[in-house]
Protein backbone atom coordinates (compact mmCIF):
# COMPACT_ATOMS: atom_id res chain seq x y z
CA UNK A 1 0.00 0.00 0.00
CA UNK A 2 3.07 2.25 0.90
CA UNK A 3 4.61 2.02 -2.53
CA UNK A 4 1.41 2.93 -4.29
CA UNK A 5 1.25 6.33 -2.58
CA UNK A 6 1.36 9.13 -4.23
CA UNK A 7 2.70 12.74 -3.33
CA UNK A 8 0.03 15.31 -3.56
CA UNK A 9 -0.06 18.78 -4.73
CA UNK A 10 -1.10 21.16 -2.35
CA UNK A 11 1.19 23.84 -1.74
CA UNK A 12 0.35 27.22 -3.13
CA UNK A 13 2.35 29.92 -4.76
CA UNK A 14 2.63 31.71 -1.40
CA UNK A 15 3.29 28.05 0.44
CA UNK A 16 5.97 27.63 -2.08
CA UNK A 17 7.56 31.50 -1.46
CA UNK A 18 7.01 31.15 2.18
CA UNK A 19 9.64 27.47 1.72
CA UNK A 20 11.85 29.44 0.23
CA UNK A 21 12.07 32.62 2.18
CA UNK A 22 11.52 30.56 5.34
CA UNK A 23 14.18 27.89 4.48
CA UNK A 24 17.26 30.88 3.98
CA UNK A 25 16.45 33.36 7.05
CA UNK A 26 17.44 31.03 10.14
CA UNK A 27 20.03 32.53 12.09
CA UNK A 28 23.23 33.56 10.01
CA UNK A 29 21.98 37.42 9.25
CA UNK A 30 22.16 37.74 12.96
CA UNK A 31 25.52 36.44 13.44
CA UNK A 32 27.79 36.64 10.25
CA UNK A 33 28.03 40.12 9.76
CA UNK A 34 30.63 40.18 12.48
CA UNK A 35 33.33 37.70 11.18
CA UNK A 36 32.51 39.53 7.81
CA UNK A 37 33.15 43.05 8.92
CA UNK A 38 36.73 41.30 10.64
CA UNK A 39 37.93 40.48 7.34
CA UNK A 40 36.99 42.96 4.92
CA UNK A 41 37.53 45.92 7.91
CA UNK A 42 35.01 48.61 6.14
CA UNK A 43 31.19 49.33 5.67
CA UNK A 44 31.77 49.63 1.79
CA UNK A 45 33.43 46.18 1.62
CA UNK A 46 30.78 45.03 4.42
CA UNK A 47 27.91 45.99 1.77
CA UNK A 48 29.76 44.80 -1.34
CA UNK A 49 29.66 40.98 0.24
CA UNK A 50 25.82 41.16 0.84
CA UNK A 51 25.41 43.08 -2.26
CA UNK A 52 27.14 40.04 -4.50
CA UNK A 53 26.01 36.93 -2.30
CA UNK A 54 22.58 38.30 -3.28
CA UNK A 55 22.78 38.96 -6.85
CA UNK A 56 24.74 35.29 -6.99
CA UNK A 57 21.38 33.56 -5.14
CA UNK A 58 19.04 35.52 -7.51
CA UNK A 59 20.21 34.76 -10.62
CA UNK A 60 20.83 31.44 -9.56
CA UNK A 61 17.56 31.04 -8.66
CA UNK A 62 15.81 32.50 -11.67
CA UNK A 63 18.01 29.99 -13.75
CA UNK A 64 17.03 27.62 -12.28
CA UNK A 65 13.23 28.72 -12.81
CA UNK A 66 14.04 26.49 -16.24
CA UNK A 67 15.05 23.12 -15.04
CA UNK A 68 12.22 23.36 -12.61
CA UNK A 69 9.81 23.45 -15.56
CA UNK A 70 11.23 21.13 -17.47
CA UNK A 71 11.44 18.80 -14.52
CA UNK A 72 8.25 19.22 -12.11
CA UNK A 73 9.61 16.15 -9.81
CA UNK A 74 10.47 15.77 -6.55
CA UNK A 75 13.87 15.59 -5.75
CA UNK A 76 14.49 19.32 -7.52
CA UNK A 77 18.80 19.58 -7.99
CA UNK A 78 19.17 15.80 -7.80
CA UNK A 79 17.08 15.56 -10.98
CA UNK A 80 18.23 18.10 -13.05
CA UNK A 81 21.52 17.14 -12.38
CA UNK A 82 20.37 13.63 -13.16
CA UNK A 83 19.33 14.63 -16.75
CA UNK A 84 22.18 16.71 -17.64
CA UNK A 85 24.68 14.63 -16.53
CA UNK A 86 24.48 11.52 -15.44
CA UNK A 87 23.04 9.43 -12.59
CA UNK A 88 26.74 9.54 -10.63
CA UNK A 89 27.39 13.68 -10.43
CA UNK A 90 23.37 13.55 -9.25
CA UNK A 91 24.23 10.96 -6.46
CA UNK A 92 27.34 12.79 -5.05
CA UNK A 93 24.89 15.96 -4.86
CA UNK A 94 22.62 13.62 -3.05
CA UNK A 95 24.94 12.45 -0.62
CA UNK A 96 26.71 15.70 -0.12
CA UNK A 97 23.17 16.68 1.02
CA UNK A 98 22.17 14.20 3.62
CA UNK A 99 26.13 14.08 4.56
CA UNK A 100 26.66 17.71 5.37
CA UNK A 101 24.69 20.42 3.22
CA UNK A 102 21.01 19.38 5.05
CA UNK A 103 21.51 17.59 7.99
CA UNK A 104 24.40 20.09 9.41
CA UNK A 105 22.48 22.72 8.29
CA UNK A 106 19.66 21.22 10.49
CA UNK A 107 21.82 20.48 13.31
CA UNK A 108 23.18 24.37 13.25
CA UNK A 109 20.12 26.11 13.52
CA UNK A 110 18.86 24.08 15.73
CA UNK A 111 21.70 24.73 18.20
CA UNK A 112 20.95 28.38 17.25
CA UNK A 113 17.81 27.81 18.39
CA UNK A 114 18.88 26.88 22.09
CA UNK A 115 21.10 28.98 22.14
CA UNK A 116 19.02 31.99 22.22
CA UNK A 117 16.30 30.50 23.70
CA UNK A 118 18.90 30.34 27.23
CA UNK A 119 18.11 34.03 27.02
CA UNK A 120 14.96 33.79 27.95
CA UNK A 121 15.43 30.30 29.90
CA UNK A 122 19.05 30.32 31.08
CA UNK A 123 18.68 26.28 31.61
CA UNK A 124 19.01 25.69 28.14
CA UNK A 125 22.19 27.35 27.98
CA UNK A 126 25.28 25.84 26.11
CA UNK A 127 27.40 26.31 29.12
CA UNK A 128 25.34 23.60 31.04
CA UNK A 129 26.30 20.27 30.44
CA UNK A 130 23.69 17.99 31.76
CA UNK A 131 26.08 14.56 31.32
CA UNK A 132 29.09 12.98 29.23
CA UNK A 133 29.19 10.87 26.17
CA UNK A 134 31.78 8.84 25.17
CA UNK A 135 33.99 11.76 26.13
CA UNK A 136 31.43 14.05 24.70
CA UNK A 137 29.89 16.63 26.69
CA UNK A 138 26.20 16.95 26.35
CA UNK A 139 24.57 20.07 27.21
CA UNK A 140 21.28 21.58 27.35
CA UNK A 141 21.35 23.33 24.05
CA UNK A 142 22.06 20.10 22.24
CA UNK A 143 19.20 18.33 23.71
CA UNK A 144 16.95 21.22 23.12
CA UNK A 145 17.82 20.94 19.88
CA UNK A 146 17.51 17.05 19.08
CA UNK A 147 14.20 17.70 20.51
CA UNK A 148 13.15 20.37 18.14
CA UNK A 149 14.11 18.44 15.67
CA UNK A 150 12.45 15.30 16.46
CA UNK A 151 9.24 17.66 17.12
CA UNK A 152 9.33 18.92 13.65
CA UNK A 153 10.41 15.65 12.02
CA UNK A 154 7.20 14.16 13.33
CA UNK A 155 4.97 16.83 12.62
CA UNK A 156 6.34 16.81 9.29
CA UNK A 157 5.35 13.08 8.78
CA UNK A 158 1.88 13.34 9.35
CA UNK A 159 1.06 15.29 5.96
CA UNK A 160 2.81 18.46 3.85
CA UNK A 161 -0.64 20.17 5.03
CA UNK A 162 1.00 20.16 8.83
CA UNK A 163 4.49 21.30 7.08
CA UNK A 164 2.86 23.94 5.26
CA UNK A 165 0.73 25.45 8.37
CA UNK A 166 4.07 25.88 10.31
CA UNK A 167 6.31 26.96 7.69
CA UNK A 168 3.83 29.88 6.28
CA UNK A 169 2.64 31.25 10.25
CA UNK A 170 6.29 31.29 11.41
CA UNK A 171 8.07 32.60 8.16
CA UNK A 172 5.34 35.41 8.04
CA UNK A 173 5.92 36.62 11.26
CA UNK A 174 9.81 36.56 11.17
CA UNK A 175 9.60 38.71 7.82
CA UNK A 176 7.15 41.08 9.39
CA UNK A 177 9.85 41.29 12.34
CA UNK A 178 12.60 41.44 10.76
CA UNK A 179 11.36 44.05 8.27
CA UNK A 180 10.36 46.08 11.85
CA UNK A 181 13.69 46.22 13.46
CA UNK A 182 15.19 47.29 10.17
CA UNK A 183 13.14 50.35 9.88
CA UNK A 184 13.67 50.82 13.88
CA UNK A 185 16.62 50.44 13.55
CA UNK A 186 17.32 52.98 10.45
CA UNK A 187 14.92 55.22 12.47
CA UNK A 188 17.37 55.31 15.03
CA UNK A 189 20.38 56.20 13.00
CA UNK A 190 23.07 58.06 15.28
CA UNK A 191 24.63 60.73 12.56
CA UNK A 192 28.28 60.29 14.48
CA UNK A 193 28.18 55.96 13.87
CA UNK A 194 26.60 56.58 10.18
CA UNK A 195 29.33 59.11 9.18
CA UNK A 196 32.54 57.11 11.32
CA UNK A 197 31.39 53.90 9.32
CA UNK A 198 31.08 55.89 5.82
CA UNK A 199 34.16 58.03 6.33
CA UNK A 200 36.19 55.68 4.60
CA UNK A 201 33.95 53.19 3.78
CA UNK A 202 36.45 51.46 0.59
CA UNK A 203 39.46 50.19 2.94
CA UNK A 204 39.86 46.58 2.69
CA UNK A 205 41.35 45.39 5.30
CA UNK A 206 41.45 43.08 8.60
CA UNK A 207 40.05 44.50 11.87
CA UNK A 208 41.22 42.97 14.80
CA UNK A 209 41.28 43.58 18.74
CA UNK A 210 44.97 43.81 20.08
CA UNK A 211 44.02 42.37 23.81
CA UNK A 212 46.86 43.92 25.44
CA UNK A 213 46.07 47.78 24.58
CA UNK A 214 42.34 46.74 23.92
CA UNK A 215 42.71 49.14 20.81
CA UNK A 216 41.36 47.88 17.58
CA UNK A 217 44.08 47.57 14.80
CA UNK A 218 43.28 47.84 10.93
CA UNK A 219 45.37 46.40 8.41
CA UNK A 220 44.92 47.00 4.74
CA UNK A 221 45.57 44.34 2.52
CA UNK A 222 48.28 45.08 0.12
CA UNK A 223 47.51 43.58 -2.69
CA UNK A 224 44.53 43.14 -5.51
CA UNK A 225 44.51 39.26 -4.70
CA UNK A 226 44.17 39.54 -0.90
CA UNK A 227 41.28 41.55 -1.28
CA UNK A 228 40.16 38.85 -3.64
CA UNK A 229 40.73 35.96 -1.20
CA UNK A 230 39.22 38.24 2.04
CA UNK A 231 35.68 38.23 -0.24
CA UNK A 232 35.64 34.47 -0.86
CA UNK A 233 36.57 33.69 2.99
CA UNK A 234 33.87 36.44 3.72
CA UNK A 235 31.13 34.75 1.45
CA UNK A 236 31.68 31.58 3.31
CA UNK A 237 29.10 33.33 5.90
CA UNK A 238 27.10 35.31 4.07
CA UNK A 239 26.41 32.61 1.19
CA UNK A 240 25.37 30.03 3.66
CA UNK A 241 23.19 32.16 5.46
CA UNK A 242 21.69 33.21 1.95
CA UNK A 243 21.85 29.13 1.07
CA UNK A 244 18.53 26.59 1.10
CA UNK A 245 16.61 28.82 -1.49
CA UNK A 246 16.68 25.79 -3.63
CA UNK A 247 14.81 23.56 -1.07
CA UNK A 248 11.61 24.39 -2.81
CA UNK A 249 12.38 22.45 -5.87
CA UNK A 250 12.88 18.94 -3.32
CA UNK A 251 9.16 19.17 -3.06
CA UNK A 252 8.11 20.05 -6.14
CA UNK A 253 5.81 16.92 -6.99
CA UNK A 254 3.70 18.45 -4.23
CA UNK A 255 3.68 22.13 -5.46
CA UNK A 256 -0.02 23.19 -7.78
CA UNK A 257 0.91 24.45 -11.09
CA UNK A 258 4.58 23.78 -10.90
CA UNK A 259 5.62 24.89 -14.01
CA UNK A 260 4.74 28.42 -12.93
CA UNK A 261 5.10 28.54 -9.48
CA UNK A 262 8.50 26.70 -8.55
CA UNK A 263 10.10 29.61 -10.35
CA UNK A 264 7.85 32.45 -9.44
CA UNK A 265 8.74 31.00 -5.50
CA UNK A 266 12.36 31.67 -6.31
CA UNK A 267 12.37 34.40 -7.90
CA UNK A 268 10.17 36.29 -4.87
CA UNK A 269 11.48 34.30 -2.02
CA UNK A 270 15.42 35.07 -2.97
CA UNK A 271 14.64 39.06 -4.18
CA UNK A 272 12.54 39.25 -0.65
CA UNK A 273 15.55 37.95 2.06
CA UNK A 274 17.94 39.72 -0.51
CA UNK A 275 16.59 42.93 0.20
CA UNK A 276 15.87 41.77 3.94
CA UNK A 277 19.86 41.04 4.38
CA UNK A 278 21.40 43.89 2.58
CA UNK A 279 18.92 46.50 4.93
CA UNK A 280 19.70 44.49 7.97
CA UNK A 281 23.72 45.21 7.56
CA UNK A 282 22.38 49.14 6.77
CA UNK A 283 20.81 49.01 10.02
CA UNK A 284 23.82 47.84 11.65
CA UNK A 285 25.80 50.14 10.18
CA UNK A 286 23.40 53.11 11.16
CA UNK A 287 24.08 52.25 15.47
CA UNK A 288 26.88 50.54 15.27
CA UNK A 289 30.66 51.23 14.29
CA UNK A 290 32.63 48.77 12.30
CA UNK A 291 34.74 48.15 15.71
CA UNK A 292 31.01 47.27 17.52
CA UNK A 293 30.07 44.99 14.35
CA UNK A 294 33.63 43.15 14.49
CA UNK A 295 33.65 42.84 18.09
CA UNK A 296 30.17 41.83 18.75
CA UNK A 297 30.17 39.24 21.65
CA UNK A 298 30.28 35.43 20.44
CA UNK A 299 29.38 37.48 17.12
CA UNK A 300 26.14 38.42 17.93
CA UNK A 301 25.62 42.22 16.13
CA UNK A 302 21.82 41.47 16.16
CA UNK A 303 22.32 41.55 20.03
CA UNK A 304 24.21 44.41 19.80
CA UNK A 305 22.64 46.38 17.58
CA UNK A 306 18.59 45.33 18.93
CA UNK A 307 20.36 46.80 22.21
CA UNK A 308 21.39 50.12 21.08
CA UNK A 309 17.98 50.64 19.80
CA UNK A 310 15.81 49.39 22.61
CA UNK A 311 18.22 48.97 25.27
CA UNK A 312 17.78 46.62 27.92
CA UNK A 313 14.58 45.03 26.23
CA UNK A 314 17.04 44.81 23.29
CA UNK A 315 18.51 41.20 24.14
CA UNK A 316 15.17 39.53 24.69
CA UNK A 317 13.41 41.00 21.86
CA UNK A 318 15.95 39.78 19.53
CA UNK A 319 16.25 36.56 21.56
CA UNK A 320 12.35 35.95 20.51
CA UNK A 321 13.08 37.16 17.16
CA UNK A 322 16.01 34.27 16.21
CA UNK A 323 14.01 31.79 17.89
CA UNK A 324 11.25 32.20 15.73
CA UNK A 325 13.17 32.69 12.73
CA UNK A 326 15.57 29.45 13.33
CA UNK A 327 12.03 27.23 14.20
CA UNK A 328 10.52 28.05 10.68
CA UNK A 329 14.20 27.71 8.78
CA UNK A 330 14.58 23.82 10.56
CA UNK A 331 11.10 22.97 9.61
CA UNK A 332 11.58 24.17 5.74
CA UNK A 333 14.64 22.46 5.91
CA UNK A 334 13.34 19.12 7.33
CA UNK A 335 10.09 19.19 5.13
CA UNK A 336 12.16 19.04 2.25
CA UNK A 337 15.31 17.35 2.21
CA UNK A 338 14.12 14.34 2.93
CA UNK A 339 12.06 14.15 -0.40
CA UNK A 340 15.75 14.50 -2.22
CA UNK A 341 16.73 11.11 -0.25
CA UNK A 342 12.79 9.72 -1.86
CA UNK A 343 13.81 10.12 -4.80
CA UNK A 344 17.63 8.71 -4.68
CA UNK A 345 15.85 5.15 -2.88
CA UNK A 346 13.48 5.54 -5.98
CA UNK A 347 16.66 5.38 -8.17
CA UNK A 348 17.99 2.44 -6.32
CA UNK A 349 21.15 4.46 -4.54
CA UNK A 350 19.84 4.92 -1.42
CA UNK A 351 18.51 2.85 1.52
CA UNK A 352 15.53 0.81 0.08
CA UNK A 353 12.97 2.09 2.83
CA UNK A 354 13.25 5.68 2.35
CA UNK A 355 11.62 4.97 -1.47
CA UNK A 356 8.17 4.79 0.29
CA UNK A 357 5.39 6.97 1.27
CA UNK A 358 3.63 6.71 4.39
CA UNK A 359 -0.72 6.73 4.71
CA UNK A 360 -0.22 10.91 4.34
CA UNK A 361 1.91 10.67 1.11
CA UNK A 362 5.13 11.81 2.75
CA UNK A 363 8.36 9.81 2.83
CA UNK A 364 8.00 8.95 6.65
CA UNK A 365 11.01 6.72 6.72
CA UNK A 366 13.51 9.44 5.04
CA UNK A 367 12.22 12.09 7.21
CA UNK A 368 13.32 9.88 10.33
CA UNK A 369 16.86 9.06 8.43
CA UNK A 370 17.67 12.68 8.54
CA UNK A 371 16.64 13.10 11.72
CA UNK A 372 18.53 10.77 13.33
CA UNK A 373 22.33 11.93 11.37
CA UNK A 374 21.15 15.60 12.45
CA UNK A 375 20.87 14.45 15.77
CA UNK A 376 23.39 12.89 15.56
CA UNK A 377 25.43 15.38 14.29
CA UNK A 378 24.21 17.97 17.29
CA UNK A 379 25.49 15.74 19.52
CA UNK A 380 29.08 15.54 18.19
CA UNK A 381 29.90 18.99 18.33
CA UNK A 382 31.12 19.13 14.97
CA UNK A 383 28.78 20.58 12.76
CA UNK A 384 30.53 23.80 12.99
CA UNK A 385 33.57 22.32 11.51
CA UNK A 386 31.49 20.89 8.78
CA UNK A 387 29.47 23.81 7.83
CA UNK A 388 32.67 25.61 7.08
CA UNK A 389 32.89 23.20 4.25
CA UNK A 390 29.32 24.16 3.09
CA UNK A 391 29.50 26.67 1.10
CA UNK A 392 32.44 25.05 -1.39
CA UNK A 393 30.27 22.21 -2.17
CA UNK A 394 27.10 24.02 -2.38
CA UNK A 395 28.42 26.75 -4.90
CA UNK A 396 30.13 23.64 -6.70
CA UNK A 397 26.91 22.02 -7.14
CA UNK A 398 25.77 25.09 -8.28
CA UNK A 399 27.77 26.02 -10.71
CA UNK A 400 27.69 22.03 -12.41
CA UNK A 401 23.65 23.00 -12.23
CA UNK A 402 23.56 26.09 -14.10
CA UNK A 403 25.81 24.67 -16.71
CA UNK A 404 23.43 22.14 -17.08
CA UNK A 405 20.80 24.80 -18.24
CA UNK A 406 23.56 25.43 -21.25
CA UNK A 407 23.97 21.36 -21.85
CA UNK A 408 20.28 20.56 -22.04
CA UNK A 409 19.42 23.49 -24.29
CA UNK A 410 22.27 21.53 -27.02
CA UNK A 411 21.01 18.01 -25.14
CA UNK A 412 17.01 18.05 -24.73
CA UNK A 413 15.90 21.39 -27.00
CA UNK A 414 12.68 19.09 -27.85
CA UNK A 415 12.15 19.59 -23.67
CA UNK A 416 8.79 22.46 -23.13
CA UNK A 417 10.03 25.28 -21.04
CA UNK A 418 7.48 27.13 -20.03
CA UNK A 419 9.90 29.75 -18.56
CA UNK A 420 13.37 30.14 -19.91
CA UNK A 421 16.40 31.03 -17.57
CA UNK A 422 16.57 35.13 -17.34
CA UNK A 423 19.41 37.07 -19.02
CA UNK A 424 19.72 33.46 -20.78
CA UNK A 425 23.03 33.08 -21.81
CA UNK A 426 24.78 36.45 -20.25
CA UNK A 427 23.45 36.16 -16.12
CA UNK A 428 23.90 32.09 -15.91
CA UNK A 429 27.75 32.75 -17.32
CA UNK A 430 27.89 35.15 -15.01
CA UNK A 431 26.90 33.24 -12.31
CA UNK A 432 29.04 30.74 -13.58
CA UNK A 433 32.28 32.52 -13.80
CA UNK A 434 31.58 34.07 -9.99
CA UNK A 435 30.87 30.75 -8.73
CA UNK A 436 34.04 29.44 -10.35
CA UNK A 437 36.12 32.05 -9.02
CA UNK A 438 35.17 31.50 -5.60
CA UNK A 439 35.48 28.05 -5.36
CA UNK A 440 39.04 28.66 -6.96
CA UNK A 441 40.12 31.36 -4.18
CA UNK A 442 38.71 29.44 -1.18
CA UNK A 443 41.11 26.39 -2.72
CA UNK A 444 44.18 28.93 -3.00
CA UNK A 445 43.53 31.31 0.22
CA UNK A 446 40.93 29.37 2.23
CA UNK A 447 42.08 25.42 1.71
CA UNK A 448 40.70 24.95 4.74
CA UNK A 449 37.12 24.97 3.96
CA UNK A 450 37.85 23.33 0.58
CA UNK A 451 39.32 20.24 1.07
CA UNK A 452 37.76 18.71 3.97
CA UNK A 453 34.34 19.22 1.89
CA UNK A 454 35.75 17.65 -1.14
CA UNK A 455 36.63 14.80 1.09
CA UNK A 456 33.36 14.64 2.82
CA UNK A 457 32.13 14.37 -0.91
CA UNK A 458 34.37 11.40 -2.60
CA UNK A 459 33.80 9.22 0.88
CA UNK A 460 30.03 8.47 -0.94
CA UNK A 461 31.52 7.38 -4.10
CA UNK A 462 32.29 3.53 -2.67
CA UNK A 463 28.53 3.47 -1.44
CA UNK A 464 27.56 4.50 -5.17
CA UNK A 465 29.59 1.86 -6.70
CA UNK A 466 27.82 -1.29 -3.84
CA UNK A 467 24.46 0.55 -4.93
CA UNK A 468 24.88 -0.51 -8.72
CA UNK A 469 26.49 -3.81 -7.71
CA UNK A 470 23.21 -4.33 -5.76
CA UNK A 471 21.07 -3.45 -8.57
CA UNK A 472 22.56 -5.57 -11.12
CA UNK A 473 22.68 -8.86 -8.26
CA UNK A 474 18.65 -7.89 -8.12
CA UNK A 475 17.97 -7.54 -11.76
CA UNK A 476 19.72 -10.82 -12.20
């Protein structure tokens, strides 16, 4: 009865915008500005990196506006990748995902999650360590955040209708808020920070506390290439925090009118948090100097800057604020990845069990797979380490999508597409030659959050190779 299942499309144009607006804002345009403004030193540079990451995530997601046409199925990336290439490149996207791009993802917000929820309930703090693990320490953040997890993950098996419910109240309210304490926060503009920050607002450099005079020291990079390398290292933050747009393509067997509306989501849902990130880092800039943004504590500027403009209240209204925001990013994030691992068990390369659909035509058994590596993964500690490695792999998987847009046009041209990639050919090769150029700086300046990821990436190749072995022992 499971296998006969069959997904169903409910999810409306604004269901489908509110997955991808809700899926990006969790709790990185809180946080990253801070290790951003370290590296590039400047509010001009500070802007540029914002300014880029989004026109990177909105072309990217108009182009692939195309593929989702072509290819109304769930699974989304794993697909088109699929039929432009072949069915290897689309598994190592699919394992890369349930590896490290979704599950650590999952794990990280929901860690944010606790950890601003200990503002208001100091219990669930990260600092409290409620027993030891095989050397690990547990603490009250993690299991807060295993059990927001599970809580979603089984909420999210009985039905996309319970998926949708959460994912559209939540994500409404954290635009409405967010959009708030932007124009607060620009209301509050103190002349003295706004004209510091802008005085010379085009000096790339690091910014960095020397602890013995407690002075902050800037040092300008002295060289065309430095300045090239501090942008990729910055985008590592700003690109993840801009990441999961593409989530909304996972579920698109269960979207009405697909055709139309996968791309119309992207399009609206990416322009939206673009313009919702770039006025965010205006705010900051308009109560806090570049020295208050770098030096944030634990990175917090959200913290820092909610306080300057409603003072004590300041912590615990943006406390509320991240919590909400980080509940309706896990749940977009949870809701959909696991229709990626559907479709992979569908295709034979991917645990047998996860190919069905439960009695409210959702893939109960995938759902519960990711859950338990996310967990898993919140419990180790590491999922900082690995989303460092995030952003390489995503923008490589990326890029190899977008040029797939170029290969099927030569490859499939009998294909309908009901809407063609914008700026087709000139804003895909540009997205194309950016994405390039990142990856290739991060490898020369950054190797640090290159390799690990491509390692993280070739360890699924083995399982790729038993898969077909398996398939040809069954066939046989």
């Amino acid at each position: 009865m499971e296998n006969k299942q069959e997904f169903k499309r409910s999810l409306s144009l604004y269901d489908s915008t509110m997955i991808v607006i809700g899926s990006m804002i969790g709790s990185g345009i809180f946080i990253v500005s801070a290790p951003i403004a370290q590296t590039m030193g400047s509010a001009g540079w500070l802007i540029l990196v914002w300014l880029i990451t989004g026109f990177m995530t909105i072309v990217a997601a108009v182009s692939y506006g195309e593929l989702s046409g072509m290819f109304p199925k769930a699974g989304g990336q794993y697909v088109y990748l699929k039929e432009a290439y072949n069915p290897f490149i689309s598994y190592m996207y699919g394992w890369s995902l349930f590896a490290v791009i979704q599950t650590g993802t999952i794990a990280a917000v929901g860690v944010a999650f606790s950890k601003f929820a200990a503002y208001l309930f100091p219990v669930l703090s990260e600092d409290n360590y409620l027993f030891t693990l095989s050397g690990f320490k547990i603490s009250a953040a993690q299991i807060t955040a295993i059990l927001l997890i599970v809580l979603l993950t089984w909420n999210n098996t009985k039905g996309i209708k319970q998926g949708k419910i959460i994912q559209s109240f939540f994500t409404s309210i954290k635009v409405i808020s967010l959009f708030g304490l932007i124009i607060c926060g620009l209301y509050a503009l103190k002349s003295d920070v706004w004209q510091s920050n802008w005085s010379n607002a085009w000096n790339a450099g690091t910014l960095s506390l020397d602890k013995a005079s407690n002075v902050w020291e800037f040092v300008p990079y002295a060289t065309t290439g430095a300045i090239l390398g501090a942008i990729a290292s910055s985008m590592t933050g700003s690109l993840f925090s801009s990441d999961a747009w593409n989530n909304v393509t996972f579920i698109a067997a269960e979207i009405k009118n697909p055709n139309r509306n996968i791309g119309l989501s992207l399009f609206l849902g990416t322009l939206v948090v673009t313009i919702i990130y770039v006025g965010a880092n205006f705010m900051y800039l308009s109560v806090l100097n570049m020295q208050q943004i770098a030096g944030a504590e634990k990175d917090r500027v959200a913290v820092a800057a909610s306080g300057a403009i409603f003072g004590d209240w300041g912590m615990y209204i943006i406390a509320v604020m991240i919590m909400i925001s980080t509940f309706g990013c896990n749940n977009g994030l949870i809701l959909s990845g696991a229709r990626v691992y559907y479709t992979m068990a569908q295709d034979g390369v991917f645990f047998k069990k996860a190919a069905n659909l439960n009695k409210h035509a959702v893939p109960e058994w995938a759902l519960y797979a990711q859950m338990i590596l996310a967990s898993l993964l919140c419990l180790s500690g590491r999922y900082g380490d690995l989303l460092d490695m995030i952003s390489f792999v995503a923008v490589m998987f990326y890029v190899l999508t977008i040029l797939g847009i170029f290969i099927l046009r030569k490859k499939r041209p009998e294909l309908q597409r009901p809407y063609k990639s914008f700026g087709y050919p000139v804003l895909p090769f540009i997205y194309i030659i950016l994405g390039v150029s990142f990856c290739i700086l991060l490898l020369i300046y950054k190797p640090a959050y290159t390799w690990p990821g491509l390692i993280i990436v070739l360890v699924g190749v083995p399982f790729y190779f038993i898969a077909q072995k398996n398939k040809k022992l069954e066939e046989e």
